[in-house]
N, C-alpha and C. Protein backbone atom coordinates (compact mmCIF):
# COMPACT_ATOMS: atom_id res chain seq x y z
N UNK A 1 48.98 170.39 127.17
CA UNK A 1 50.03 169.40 127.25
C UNK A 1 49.47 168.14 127.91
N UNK A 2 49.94 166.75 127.50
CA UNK A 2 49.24 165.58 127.32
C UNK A 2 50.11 165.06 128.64
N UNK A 3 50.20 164.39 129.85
CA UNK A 3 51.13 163.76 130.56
C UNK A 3 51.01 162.19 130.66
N UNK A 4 52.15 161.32 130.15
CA UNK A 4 51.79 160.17 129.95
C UNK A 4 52.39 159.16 130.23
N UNK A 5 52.29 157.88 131.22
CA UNK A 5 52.73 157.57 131.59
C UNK A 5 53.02 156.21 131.39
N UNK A 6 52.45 155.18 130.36
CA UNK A 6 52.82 154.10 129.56
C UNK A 6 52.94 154.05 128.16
N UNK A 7 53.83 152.83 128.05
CA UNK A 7 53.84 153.11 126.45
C UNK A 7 52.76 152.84 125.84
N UNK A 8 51.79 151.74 125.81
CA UNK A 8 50.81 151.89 125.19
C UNK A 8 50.07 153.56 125.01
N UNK A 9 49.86 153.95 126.14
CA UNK A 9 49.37 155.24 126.42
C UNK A 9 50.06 156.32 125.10
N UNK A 10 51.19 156.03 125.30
CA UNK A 10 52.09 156.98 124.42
C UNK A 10 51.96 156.95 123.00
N UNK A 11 51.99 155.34 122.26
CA UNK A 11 51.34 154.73 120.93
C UNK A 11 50.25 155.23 120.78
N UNK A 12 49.50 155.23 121.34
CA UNK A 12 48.27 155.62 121.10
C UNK A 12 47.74 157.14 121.01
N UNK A 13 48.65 158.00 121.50
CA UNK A 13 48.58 159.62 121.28
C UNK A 13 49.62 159.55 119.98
N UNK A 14 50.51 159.48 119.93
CA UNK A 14 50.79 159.51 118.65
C UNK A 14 50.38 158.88 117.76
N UNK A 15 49.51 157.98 117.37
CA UNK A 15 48.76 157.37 116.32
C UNK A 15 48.49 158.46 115.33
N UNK A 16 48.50 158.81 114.32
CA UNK A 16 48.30 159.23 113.29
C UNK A 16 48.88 160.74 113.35
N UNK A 17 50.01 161.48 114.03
CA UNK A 17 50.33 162.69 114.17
C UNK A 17 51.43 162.47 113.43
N UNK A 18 51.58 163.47 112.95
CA UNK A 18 52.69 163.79 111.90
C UNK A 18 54.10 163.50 112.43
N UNK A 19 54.90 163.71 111.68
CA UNK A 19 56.85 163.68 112.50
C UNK A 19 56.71 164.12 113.63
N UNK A 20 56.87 163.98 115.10
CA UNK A 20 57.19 164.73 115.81
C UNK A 20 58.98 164.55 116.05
N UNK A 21 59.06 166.12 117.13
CA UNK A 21 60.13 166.23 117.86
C UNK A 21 60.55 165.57 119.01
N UNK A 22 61.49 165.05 119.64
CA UNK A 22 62.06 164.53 120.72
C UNK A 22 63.09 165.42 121.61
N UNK A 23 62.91 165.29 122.67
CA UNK A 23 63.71 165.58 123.60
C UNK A 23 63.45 164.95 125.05
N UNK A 24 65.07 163.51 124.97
CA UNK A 24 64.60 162.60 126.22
C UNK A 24 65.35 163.48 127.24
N UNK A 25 65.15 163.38 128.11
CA UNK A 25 65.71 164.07 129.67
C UNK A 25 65.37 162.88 131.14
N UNK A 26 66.11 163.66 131.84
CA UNK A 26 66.04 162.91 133.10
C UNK A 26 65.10 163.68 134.06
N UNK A 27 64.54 164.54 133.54
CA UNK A 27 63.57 165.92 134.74
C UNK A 27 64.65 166.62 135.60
N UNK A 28 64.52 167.19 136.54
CA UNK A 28 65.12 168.33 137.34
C UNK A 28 65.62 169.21 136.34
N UNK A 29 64.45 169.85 135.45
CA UNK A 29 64.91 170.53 134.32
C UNK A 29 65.35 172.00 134.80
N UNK A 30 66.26 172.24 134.20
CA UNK A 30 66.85 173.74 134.14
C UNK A 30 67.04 174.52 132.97
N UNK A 31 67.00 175.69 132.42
CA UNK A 31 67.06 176.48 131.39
C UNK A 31 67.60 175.94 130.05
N UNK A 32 68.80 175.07 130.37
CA UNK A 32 69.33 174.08 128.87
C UNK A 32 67.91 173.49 128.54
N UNK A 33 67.23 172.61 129.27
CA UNK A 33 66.93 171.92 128.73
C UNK A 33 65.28 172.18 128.15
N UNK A 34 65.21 173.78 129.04
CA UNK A 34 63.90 174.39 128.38
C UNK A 34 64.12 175.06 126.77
N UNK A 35 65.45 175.51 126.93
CA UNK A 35 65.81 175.91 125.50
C UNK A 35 65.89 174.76 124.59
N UNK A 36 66.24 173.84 124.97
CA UNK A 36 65.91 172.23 123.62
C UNK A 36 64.76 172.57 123.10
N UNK A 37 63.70 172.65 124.04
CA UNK A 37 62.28 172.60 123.36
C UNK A 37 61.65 173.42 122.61
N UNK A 38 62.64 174.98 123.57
CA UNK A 38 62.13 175.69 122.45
C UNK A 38 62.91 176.00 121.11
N UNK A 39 64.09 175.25 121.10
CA UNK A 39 64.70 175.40 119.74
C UNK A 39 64.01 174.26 119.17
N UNK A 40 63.51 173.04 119.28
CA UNK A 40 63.06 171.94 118.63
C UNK A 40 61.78 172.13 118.18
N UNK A 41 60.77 173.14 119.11
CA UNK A 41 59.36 173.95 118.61
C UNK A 41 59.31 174.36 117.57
N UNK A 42 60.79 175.40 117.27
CA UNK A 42 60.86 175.97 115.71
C UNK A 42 60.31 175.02 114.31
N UNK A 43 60.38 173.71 114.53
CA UNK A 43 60.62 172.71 113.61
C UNK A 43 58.99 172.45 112.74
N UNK A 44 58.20 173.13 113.95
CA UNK A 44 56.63 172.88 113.45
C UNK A 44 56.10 171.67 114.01
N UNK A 45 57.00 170.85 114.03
CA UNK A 45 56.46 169.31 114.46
C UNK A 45 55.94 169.46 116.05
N UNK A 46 55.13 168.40 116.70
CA UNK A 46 54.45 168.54 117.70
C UNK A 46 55.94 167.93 118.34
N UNK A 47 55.75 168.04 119.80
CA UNK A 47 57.16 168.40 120.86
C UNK A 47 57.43 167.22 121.45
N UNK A 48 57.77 165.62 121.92
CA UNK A 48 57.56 164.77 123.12
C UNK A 48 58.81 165.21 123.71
N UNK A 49 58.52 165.35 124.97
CA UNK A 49 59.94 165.15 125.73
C UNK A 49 59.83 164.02 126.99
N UNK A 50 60.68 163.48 127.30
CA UNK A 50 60.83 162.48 128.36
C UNK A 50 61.36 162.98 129.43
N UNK A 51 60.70 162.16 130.89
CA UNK A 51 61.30 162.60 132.09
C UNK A 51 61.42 160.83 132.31
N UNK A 52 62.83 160.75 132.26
CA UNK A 52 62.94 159.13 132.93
C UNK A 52 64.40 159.00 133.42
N UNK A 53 64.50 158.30 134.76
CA UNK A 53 65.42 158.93 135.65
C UNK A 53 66.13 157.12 135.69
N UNK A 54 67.51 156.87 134.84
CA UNK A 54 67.40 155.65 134.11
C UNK A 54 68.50 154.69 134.82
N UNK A 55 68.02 153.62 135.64
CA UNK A 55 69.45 153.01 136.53
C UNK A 55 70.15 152.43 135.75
N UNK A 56 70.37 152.22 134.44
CA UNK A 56 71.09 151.46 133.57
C UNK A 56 72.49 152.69 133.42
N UNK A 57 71.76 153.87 133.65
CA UNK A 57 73.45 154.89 133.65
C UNK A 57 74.13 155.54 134.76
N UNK A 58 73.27 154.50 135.71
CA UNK A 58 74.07 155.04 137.38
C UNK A 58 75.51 153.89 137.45
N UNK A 59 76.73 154.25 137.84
CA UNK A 59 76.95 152.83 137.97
C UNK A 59 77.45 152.82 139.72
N UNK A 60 78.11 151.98 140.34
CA UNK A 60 78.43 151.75 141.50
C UNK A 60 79.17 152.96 142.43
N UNK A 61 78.42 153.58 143.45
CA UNK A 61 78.44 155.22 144.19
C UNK A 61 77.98 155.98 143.68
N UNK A 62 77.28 155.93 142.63
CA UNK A 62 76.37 157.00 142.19
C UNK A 62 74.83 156.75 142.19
N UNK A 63 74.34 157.44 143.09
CA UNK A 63 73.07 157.46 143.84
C UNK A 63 71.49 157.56 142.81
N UNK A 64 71.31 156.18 142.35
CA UNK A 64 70.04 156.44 141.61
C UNK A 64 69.24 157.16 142.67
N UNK A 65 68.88 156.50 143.52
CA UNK A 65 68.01 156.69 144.72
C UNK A 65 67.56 158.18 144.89
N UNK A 66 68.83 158.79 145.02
CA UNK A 66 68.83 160.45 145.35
C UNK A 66 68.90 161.00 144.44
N UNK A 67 68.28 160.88 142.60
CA UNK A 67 68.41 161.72 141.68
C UNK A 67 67.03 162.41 142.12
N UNK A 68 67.52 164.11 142.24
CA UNK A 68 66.31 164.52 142.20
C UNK A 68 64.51 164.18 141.23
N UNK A 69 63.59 164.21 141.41
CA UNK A 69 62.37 164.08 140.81
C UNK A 69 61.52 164.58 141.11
N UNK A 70 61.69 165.99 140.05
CA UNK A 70 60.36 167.20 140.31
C UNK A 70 59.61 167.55 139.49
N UNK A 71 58.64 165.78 139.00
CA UNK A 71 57.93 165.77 138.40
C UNK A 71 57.04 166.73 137.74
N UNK A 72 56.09 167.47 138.94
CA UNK A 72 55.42 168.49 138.53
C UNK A 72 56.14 169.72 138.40
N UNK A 73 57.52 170.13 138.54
CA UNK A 73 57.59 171.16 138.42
C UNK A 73 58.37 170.91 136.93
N UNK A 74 58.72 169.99 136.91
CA UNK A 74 58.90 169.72 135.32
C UNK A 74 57.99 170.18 134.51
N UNK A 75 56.82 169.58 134.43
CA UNK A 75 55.66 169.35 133.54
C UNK A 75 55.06 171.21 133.22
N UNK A 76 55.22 172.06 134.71
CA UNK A 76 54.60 173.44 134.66
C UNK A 76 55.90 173.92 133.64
N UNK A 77 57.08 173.63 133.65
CA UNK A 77 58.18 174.13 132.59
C UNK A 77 58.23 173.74 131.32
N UNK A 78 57.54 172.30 131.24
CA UNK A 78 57.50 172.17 129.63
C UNK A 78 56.26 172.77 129.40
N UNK A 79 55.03 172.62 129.96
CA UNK A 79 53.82 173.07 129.69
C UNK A 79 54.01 174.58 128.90
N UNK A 80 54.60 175.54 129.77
CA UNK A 80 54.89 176.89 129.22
C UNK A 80 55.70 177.21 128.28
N UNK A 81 56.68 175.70 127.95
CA UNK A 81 57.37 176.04 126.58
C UNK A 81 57.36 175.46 125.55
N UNK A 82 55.98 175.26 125.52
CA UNK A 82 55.32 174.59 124.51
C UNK A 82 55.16 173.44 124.12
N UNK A 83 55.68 172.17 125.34
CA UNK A 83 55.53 170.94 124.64
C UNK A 83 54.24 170.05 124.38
N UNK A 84 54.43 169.64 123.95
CA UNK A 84 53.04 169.11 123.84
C UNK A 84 52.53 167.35 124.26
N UNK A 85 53.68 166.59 124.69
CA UNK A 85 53.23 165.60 125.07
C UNK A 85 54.47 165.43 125.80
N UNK A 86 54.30 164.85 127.58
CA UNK A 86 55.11 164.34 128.41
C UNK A 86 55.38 163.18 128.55
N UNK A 87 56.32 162.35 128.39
CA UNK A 87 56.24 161.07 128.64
C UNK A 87 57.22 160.75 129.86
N UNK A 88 56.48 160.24 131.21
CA UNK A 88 57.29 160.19 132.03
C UNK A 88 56.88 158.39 132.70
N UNK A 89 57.69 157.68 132.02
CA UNK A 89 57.67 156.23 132.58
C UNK A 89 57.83 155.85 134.12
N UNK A 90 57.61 154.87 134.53
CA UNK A 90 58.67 154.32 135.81
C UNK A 90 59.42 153.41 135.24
N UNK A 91 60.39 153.47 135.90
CA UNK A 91 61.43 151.89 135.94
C UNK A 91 60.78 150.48 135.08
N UNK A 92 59.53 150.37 135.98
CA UNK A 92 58.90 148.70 135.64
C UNK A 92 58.10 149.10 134.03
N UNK A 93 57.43 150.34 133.90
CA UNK A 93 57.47 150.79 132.37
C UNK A 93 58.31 150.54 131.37
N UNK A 94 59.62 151.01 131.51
CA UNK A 94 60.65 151.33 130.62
C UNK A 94 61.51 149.51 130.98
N UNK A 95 61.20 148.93 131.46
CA UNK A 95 62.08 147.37 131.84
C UNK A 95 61.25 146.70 132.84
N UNK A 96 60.12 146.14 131.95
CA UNK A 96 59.12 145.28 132.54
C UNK A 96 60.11 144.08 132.94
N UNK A 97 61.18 143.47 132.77
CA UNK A 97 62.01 142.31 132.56
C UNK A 97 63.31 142.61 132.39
N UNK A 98 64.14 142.07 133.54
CA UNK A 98 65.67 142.39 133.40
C UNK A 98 66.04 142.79 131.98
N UNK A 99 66.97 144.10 132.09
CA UNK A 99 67.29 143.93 130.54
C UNK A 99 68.67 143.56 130.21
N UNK A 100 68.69 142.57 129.87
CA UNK A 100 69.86 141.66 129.46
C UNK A 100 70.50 142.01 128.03
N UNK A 101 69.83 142.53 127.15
CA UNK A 101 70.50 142.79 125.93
C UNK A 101 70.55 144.91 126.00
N UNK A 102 71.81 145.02 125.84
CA UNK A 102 72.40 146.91 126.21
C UNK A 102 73.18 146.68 124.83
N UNK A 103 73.12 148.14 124.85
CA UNK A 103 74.05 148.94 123.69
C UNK A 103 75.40 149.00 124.52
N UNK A 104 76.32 148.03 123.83
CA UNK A 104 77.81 148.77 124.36
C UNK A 104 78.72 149.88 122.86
N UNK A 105 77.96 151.09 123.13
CA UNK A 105 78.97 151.95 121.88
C UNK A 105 80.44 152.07 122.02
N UNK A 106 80.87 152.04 120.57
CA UNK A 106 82.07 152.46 121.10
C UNK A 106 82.67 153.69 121.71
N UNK A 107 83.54 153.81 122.56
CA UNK A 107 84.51 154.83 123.39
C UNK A 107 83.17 154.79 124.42
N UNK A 108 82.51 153.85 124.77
CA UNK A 108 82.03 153.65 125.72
C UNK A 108 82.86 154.03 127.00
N UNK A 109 83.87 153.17 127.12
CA UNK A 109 84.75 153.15 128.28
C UNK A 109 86.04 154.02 128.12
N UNK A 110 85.99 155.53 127.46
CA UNK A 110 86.99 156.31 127.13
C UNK A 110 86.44 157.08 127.41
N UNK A 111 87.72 158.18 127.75
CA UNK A 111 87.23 159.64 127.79
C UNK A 111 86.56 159.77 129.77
N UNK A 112 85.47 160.34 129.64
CA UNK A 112 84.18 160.36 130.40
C UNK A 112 83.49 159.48 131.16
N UNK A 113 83.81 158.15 130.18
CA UNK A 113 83.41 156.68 130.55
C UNK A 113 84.31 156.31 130.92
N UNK A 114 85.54 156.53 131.23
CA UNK A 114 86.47 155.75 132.02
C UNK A 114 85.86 156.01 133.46
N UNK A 115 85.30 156.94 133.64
CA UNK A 115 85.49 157.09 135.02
C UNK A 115 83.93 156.47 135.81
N UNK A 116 83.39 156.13 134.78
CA UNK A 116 81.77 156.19 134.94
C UNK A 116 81.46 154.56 134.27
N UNK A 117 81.89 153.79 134.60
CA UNK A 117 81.62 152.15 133.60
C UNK A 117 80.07 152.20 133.58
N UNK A 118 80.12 151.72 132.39
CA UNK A 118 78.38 151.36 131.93
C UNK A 118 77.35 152.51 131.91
N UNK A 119 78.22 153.62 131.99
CA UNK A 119 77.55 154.57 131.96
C UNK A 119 77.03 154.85 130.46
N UNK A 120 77.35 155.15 129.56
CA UNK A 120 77.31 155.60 128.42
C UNK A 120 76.60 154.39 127.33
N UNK A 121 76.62 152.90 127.98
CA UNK A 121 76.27 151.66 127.71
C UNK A 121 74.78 152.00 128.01
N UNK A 122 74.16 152.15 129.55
CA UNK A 122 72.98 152.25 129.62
C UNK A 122 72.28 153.58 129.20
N UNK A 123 73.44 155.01 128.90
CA UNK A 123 72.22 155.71 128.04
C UNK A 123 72.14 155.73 126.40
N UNK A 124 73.06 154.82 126.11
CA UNK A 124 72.61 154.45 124.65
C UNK A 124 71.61 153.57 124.49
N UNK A 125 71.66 152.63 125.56
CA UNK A 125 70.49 151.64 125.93
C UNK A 125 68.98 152.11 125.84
N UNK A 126 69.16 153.77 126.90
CA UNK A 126 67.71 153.82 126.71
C UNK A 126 67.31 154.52 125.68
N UNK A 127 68.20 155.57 125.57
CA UNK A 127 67.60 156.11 124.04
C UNK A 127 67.36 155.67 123.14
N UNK A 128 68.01 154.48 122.72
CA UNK A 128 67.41 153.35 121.54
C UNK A 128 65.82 152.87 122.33
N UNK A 129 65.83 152.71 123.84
CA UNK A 129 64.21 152.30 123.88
C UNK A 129 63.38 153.54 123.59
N UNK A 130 63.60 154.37 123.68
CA UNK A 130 62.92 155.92 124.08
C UNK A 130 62.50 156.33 121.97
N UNK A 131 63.76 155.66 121.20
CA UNK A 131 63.47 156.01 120.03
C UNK A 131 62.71 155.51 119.34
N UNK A 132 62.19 153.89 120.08
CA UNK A 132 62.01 152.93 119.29
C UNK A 132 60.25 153.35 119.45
N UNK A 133 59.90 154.03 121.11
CA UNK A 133 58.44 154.16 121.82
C UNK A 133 58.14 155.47 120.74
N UNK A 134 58.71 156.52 121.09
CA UNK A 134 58.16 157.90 120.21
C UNK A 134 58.57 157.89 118.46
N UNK A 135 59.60 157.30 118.30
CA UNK A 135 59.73 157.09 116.78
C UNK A 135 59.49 158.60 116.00
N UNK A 136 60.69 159.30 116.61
CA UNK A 136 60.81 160.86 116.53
C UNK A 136 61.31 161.03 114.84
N UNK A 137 61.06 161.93 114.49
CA UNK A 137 61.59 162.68 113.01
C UNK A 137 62.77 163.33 113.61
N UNK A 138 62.63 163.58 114.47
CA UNK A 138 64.19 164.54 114.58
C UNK A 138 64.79 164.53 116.54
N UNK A 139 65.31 164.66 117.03
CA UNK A 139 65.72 164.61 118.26
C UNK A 139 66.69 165.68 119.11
N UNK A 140 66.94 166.19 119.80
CA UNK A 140 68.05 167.26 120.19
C UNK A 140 68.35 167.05 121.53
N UNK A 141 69.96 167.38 121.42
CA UNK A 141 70.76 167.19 122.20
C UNK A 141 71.71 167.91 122.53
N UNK A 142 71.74 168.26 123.41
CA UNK A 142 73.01 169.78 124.14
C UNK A 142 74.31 168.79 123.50
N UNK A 143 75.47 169.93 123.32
CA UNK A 143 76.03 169.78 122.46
C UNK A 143 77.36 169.93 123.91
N UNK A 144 76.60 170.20 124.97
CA UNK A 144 77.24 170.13 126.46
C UNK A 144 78.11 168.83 126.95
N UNK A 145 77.38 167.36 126.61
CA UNK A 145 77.97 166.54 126.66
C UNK A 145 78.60 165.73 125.74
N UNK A 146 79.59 166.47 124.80
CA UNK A 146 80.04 165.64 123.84
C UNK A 146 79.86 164.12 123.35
N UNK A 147 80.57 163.68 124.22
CA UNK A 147 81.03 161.96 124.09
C UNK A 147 79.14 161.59 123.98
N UNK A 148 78.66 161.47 124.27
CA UNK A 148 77.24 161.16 124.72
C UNK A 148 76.66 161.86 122.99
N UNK A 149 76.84 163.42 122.81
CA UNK A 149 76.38 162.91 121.42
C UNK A 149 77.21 162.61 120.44
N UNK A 150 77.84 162.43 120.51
CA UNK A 150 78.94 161.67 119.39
C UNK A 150 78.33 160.01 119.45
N UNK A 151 78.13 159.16 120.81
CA UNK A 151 77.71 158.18 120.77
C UNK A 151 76.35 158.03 120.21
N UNK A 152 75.52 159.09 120.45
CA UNK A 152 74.77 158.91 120.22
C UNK A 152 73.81 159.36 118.66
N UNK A 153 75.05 159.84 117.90
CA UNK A 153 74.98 160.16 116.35
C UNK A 153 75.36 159.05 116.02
N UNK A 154 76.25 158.17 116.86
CA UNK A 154 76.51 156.80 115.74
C UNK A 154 75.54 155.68 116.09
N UNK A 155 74.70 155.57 117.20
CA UNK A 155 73.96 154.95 117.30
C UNK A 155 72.78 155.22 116.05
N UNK A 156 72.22 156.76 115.94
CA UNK A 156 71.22 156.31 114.57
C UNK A 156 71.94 155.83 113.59
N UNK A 157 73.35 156.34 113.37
CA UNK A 157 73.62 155.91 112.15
C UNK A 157 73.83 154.11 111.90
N UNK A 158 74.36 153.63 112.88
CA UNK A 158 74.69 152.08 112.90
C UNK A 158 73.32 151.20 113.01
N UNK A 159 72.05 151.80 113.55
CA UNK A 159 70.81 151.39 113.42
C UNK A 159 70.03 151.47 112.34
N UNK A 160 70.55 152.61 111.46
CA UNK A 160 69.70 153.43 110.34
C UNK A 160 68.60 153.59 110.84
N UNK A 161 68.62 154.29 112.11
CA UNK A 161 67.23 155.19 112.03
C UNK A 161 66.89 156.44 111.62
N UNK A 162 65.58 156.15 111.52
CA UNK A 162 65.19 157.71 110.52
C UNK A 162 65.11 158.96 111.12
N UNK A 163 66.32 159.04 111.86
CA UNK A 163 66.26 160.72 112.50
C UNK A 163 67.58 161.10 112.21
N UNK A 164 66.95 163.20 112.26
CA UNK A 164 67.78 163.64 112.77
C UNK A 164 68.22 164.05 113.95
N UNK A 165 69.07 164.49 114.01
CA UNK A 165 69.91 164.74 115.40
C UNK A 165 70.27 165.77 115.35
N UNK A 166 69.41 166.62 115.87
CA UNK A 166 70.00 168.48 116.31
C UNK A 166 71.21 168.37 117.32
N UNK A 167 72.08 169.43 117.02
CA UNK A 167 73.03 169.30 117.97
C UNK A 167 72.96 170.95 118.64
N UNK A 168 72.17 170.80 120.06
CA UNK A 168 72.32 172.08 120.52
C UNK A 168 72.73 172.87 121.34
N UNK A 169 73.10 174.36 121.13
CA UNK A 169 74.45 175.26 122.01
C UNK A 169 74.36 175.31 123.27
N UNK A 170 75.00 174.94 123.89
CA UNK A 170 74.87 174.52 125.47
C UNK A 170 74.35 176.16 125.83
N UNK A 171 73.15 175.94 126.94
CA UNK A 171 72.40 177.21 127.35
C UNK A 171 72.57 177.05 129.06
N UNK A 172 73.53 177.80 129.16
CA UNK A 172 73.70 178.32 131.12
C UNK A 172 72.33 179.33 131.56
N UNK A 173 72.32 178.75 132.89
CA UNK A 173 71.90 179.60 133.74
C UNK A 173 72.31 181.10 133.97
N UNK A 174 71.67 182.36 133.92
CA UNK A 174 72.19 183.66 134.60
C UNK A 174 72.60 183.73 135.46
């Protein structure tokens, strides 16, 4: 497993590899999100998953600061479930320059997002950056947070990007 930490870096391992798989995350991974990978492994395609911990979906009392970040114990959990390339940015990586232009989807501010403003704004935000860096064949997403993939099925579709979008069975802890 490849660990990588700019985008150039990242362009450049994928240079000439076939479709791969996606799975973006925030790290402090737990069993859901080891099962993404290994349901997205099935696919044959080589694996990226992301660890990027994103202030565009914190909004006001909710503690970017204190999101856990257990980098390496991330990396020993994807390592063993087969992924094959890590991409874990910082901040000044992923928004070298204020980012002034965001995805506002709709039912942004419904539901889930009422309670959370700009929440659902900045993770449509990054996953459009995250799609645009790995330029995945296919992508998966716990099927745990509705609103989030619902937004985020209409985001490929209103972009026409060339993925699919696994939608997968939310996996609890024992």
């Amino acid at each position: 497993m490849r660990l990588i930490h700019s985008v150039s870096e990242l362009r450049a391992a994928l240079a000439g590899r076939r479709e791969t798989a996606f799975v973006p995350t925030m790290g402090n991974l737990h069993p859901g999100h080891i099962a993404l990978i290994e349901q997205v492994r099935t696919s044959g395609r080589p694996v990226v998953a992301s660890i990027f911990v994103n202030p565009l979906q914190f909004g006001a009392g909710e503690d970017f600061q204190r999101y856990p970040r257990t980098l390496p114990a991330d990396c020993e959990q994807l390592e063993a479930a087969g992924c094959d390339i890590v991409f874990a940015p910082d901040v000044n990586e992923m928004y070298p320059e204020p980012q002034t232009f965001q995805v506002q989807p709709p039912l942004a501010d419904e539901l889930c997002g009422s309670f959370r403003p700009g929440h659902f704004s900045g993770v449509a935000t990054v996953v459009l950056k995250l799609f645009n860096m790995v330029q995945p064949a296919v992508a998966v997403f716990g099927k745990k947070d509705y609103q989030q993939l619902f937004i985020l099925k209409g985001l490929v579709r209103q972009f026409n990007l060339p993925i699919h979008i696994i939608e997968a069975e939310t996996t609890r802890a024992a």
